[in-house]
Protein backbone atom coordinates (compact mmCIF):
# COMPACT_ATOMS: atom_id res chain seq x y z
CA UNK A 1 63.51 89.70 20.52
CA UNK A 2 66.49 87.39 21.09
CA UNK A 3 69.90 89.69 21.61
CA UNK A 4 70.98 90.23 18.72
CA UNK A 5 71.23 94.30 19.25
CA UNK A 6 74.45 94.80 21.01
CA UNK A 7 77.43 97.58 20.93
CA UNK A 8 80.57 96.21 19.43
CA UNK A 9 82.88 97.06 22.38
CA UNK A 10 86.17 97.58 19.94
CA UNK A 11 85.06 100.59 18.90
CA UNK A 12 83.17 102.21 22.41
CA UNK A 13 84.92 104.17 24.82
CA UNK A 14 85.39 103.13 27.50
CA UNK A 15 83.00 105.53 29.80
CA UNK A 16 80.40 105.10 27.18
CA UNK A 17 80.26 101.47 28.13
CA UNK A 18 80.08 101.71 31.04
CA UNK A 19 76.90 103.42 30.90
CA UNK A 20 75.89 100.65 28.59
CA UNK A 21 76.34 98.21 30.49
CA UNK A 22 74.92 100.45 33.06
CA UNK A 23 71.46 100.31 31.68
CA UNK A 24 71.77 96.73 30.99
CA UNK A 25 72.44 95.58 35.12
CA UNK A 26 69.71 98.63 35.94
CA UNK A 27 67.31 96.58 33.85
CA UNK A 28 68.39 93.04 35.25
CA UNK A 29 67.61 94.31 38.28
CA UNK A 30 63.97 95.79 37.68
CA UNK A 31 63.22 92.82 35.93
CA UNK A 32 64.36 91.01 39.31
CA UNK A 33 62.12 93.70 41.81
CA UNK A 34 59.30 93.55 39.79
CA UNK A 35 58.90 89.90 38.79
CA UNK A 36 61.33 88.29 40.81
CA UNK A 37 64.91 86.45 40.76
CA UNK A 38 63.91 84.21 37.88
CA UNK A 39 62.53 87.28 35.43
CA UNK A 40 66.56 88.00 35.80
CA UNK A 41 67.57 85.00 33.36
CA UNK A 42 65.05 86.28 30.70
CA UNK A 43 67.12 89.21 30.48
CA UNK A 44 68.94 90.03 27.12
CA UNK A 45 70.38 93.00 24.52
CA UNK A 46 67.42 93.70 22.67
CA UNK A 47 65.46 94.60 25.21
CA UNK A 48 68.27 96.38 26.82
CA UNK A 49 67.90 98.66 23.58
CA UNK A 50 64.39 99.17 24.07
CA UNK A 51 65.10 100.80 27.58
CA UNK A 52 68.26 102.44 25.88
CA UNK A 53 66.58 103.79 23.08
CA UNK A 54 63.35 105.24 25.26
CA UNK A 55 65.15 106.50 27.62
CA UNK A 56 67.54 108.53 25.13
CA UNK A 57 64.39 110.56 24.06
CA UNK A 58 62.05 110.51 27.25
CA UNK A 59 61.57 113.69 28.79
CA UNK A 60 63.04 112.40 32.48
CA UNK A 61 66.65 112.64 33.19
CA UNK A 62 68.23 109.82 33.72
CA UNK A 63 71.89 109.52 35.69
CA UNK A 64 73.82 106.91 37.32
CA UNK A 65 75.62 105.63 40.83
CA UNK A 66 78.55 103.34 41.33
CA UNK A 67 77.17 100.02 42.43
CA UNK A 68 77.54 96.16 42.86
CA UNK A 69 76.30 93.63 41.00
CA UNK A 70 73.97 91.67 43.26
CA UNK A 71 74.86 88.21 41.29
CA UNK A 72 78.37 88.61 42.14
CA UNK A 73 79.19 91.51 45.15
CA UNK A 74 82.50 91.93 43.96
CA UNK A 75 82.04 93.02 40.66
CA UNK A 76 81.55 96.98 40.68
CA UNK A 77 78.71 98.63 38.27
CA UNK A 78 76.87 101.42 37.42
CA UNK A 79 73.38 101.88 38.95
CA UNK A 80 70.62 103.92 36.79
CA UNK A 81 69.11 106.73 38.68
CA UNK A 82 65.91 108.56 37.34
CA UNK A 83 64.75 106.23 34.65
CA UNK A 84 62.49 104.17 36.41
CA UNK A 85 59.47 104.42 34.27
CA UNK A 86 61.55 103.34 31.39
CA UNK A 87 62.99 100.54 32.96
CA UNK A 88 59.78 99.50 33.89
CA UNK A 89 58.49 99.68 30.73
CA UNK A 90 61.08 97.41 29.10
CA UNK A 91 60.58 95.22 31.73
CA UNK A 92 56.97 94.37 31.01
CA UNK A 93 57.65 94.02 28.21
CA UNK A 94 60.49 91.55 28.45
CA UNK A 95 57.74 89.33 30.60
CA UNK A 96 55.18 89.63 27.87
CA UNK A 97 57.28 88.84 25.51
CA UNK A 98 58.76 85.73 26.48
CA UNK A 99 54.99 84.71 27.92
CA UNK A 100 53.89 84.55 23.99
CA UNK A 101 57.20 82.96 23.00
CA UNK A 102 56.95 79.94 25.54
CA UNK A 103 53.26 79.51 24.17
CA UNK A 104 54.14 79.87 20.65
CA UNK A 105 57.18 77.45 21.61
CA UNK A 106 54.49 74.68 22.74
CA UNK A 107 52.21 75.19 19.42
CA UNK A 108 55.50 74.41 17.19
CA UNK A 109 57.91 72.52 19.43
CA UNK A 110 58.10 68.98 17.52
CA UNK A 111 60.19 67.45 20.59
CA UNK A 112 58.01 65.98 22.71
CA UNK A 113 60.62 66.60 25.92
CA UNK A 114 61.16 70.53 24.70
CA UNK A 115 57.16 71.18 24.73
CA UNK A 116 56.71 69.21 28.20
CA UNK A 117 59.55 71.57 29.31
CA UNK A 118 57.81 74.61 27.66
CA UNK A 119 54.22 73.28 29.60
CA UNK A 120 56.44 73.05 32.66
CA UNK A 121 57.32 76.83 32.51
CA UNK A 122 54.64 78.44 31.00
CA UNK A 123 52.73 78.78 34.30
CA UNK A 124 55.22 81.22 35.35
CA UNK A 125 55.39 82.99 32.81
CA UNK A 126 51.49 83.32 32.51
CA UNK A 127 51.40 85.00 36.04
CA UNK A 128 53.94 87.67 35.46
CA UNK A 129 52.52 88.33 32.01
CA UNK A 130 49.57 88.94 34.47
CA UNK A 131 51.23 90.85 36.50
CA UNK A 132 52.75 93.28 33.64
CA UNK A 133 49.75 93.62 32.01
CA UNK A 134 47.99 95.54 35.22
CA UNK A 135 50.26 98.30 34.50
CA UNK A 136 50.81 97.73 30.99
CA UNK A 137 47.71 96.47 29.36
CA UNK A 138 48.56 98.22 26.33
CA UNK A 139 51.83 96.40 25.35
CA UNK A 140 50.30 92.78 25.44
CA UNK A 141 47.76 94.37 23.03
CA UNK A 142 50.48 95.13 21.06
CA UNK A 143 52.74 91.67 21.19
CA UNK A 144 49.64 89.86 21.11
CA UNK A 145 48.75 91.16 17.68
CA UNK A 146 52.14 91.01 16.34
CA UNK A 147 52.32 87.09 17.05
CA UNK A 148 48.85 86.63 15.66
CA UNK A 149 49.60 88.42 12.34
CA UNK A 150 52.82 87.12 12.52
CA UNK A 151 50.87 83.51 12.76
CA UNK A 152 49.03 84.33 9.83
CA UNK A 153 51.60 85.41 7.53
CA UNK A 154 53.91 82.45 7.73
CA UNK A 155 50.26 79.99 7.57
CA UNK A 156 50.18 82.25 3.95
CA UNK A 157 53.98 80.77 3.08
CA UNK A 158 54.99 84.15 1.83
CA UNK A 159 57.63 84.65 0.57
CA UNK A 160 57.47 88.12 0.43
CA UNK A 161 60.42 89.47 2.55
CA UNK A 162 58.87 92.82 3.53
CA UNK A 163 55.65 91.24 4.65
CA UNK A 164 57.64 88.21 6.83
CA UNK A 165 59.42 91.11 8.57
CA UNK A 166 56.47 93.64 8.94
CA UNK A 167 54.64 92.64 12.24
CA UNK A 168 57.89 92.54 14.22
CA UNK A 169 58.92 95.72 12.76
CA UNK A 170 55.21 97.21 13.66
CA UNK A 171 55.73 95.64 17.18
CA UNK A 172 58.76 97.02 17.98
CA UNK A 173 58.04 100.75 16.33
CA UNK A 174 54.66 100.90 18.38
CA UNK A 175 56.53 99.38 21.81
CA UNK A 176 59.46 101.99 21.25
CA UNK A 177 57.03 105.10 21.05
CA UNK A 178 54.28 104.00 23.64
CA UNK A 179 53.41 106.87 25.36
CA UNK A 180 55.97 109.39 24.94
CA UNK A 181 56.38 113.03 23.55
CA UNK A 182 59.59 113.57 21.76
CA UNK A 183 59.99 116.03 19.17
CA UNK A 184 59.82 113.88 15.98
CA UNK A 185 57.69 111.04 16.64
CA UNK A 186 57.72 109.78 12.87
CA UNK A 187 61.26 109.47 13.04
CA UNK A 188 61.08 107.48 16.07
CA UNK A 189 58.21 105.53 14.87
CA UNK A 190 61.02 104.65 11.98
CA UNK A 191 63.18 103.83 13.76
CA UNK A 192 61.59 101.54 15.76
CA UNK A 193 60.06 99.79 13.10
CA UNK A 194 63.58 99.81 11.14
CA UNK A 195 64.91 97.70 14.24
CA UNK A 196 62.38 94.90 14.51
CA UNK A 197 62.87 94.40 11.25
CA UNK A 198 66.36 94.10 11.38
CA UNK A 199 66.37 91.68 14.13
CA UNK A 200 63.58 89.37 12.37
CA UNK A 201 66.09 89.18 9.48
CA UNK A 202 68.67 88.68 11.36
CA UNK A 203 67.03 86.02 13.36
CA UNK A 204 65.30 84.21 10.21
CA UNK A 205 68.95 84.19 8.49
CA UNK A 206 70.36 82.19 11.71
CA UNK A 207 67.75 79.92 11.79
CA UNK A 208 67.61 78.71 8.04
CA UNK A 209 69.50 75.80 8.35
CA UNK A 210 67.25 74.72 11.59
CA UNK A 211 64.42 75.85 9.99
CA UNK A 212 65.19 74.07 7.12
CA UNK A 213 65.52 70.50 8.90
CA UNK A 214 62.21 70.96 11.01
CA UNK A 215 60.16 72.38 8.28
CA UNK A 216 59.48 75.27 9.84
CA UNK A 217 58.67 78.78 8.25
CA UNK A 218 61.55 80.95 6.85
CA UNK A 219 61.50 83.07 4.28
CA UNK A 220 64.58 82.78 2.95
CA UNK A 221 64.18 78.88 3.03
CA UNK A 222 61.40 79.67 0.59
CA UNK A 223 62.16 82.29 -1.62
CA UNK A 224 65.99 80.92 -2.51
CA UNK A 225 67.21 77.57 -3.01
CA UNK A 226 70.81 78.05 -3.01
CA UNK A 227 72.71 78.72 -0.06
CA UNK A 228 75.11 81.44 -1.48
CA UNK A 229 72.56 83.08 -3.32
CA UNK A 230 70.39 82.95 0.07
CA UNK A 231 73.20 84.64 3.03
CA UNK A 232 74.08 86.96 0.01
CA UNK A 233 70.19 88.07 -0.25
CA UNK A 234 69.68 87.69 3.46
CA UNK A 235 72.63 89.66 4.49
CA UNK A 236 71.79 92.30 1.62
CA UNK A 237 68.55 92.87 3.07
CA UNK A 238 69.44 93.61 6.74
CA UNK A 239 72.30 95.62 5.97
CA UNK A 240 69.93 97.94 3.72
CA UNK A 241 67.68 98.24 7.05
CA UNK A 242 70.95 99.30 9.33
CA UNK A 243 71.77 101.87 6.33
CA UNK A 244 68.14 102.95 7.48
CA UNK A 245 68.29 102.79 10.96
CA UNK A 246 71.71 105.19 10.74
CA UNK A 247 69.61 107.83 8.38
CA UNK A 248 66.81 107.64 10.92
CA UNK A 249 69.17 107.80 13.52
CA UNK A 250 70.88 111.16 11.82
CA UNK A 251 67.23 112.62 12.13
CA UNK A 252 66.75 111.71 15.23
CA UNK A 253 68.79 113.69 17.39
CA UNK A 254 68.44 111.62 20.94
CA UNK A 255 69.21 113.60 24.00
CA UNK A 256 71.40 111.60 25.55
CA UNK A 257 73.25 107.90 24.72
CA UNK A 258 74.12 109.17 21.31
CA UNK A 259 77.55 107.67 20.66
CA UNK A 260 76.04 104.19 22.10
CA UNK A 261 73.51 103.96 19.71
CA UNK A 262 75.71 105.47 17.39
CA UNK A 263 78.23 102.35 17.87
CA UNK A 264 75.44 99.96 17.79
CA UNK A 265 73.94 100.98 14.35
CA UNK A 266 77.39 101.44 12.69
CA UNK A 267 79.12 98.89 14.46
CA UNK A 268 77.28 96.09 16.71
CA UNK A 269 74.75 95.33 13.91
CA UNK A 270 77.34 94.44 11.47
CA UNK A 271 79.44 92.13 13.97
CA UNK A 272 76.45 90.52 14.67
CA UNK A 273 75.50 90.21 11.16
CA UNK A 274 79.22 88.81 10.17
CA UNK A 275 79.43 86.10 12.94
CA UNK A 276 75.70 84.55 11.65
CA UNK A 277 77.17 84.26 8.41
CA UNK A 278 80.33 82.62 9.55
CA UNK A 279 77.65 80.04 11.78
């Protein structure tokens, strides 16, 4: 996950993000009470939607309370009351995450001053994954298979744009429905899956001309030789999955955060999208 999934603030009212950013600070500072001050800098969007998007189904109300941000006292915010569990849960999952990324970073890092950085670090990260995993054994079960599969897929060179894409999208659908009861779990399970695939494409499109200079795997690198022909297949493809993501989103019906999502499907996605392809 690497924040790509934001709300395009043109086009949110104001109250609405407010709340948004509302859910971001409330995770900030779980990750910072759970796995201390440094967890905080590991913080971004995506996983700000994984909290969003849980916590607009789960069962528990969730409210909020004027506040401050602790980084900087004099900037006022809105604290997330009764949403704890959810927070939690993205949490752990934010420290999982970037456990596998920093060891994934070490196995493909070329720079030999990047991967003494990443063996610096990893440490760290190894003892929160730890720490997550007592309470959430079942979501490193879940990342760890994603990166393995993932592993294996680009060792195959596919080329394949569906199967690049799927373990993210598999990660991200299972993650987003862990453990809770909503009404239409298929739908949600589509959902999910529709936004790990977007933000693999997404990421894979921004990285092609790195990618292409280090060698590494992409698959648009591999399946198109020109460049046109490549952001115009590339940005074909993840606009299909937000089309997607809005019908799934239609079905959905979320209980609360609607017009945030909302914004972020119709909206954010696209912005996002646009200034990769101007990069």
């Amino acid at each position: 996950m690497f924040g790509y999934v934001k709300a395009f603030r043109p086009e949110l009212k104001g109250k609405d993000y407010d709340v948004y950013q509302g859910v971001y600070c409330s995770l900030c500072r779980r990750l910072g009470h759970d796995y201390g001050l440094l967890a905080r800098l590991t913080l971004n969007y995506d996983f700000a939607l994984l909290a969003l998007a849980r916590l607009s189904v789960a069962e528990e109300c969730c409210g909020f309370e004027a506040g401050r941000c602790s980084f900087n006292p004099t900037k006022k915010c809105l604290n997330c009351v009764g949403g704890a569990e959810q927070l939690a849960f993205a949490a752990a999952a934010a420290m999982i995450m970037c456990y596998y990324k920093v060891r994934d970073n070490i196995a493909d890092e070329r720079s030999l001053f990047k991967r003494l950085a990443f063996r610096l670090i990893r440490p760290y990260f190894s003892l929160k994954r730890k720490k997550a995993m007592k309470q959430y054994p079942q979501i490193d079960e879940i990342i760890a298979e994603a990166m393995r599969d993932q592993a294996q897929t680009e060792q195959s060179r596919t080329t394949g744009i569906d199967a690049a894409a799927h373990p993210s999208a598999q990660a991200m659908s299972r993650l987003l429905t862990m453990g809770l009861q909503t009404e239409k779990p298929e739908t949600l399970e589509r959902f999910g899956y529709l936004v790990g695939r977007w933000v693999y494409l997404t990421d894979a499109l921004d990285d092609c001309e790195k990618d292409r200079k280090s060698g590494s795997y992409n698959v648009f690198n591999l399946k198109y030789e020109k460049e046109e022909e490549k952001k115009e297949a590339a940005a074909g493809a993840i606009r299909l999955t937000a089309a997607g993501l809005g019908e799934c989103f239609e079905a959905l019906k979320p209980k609360r955060f609607g017009a945030i999502l909302e914004n972020i499907i119709q909206f954010g996605m696209e912005n996002t999208l646009n200034n990769v392809l101007k990069k």
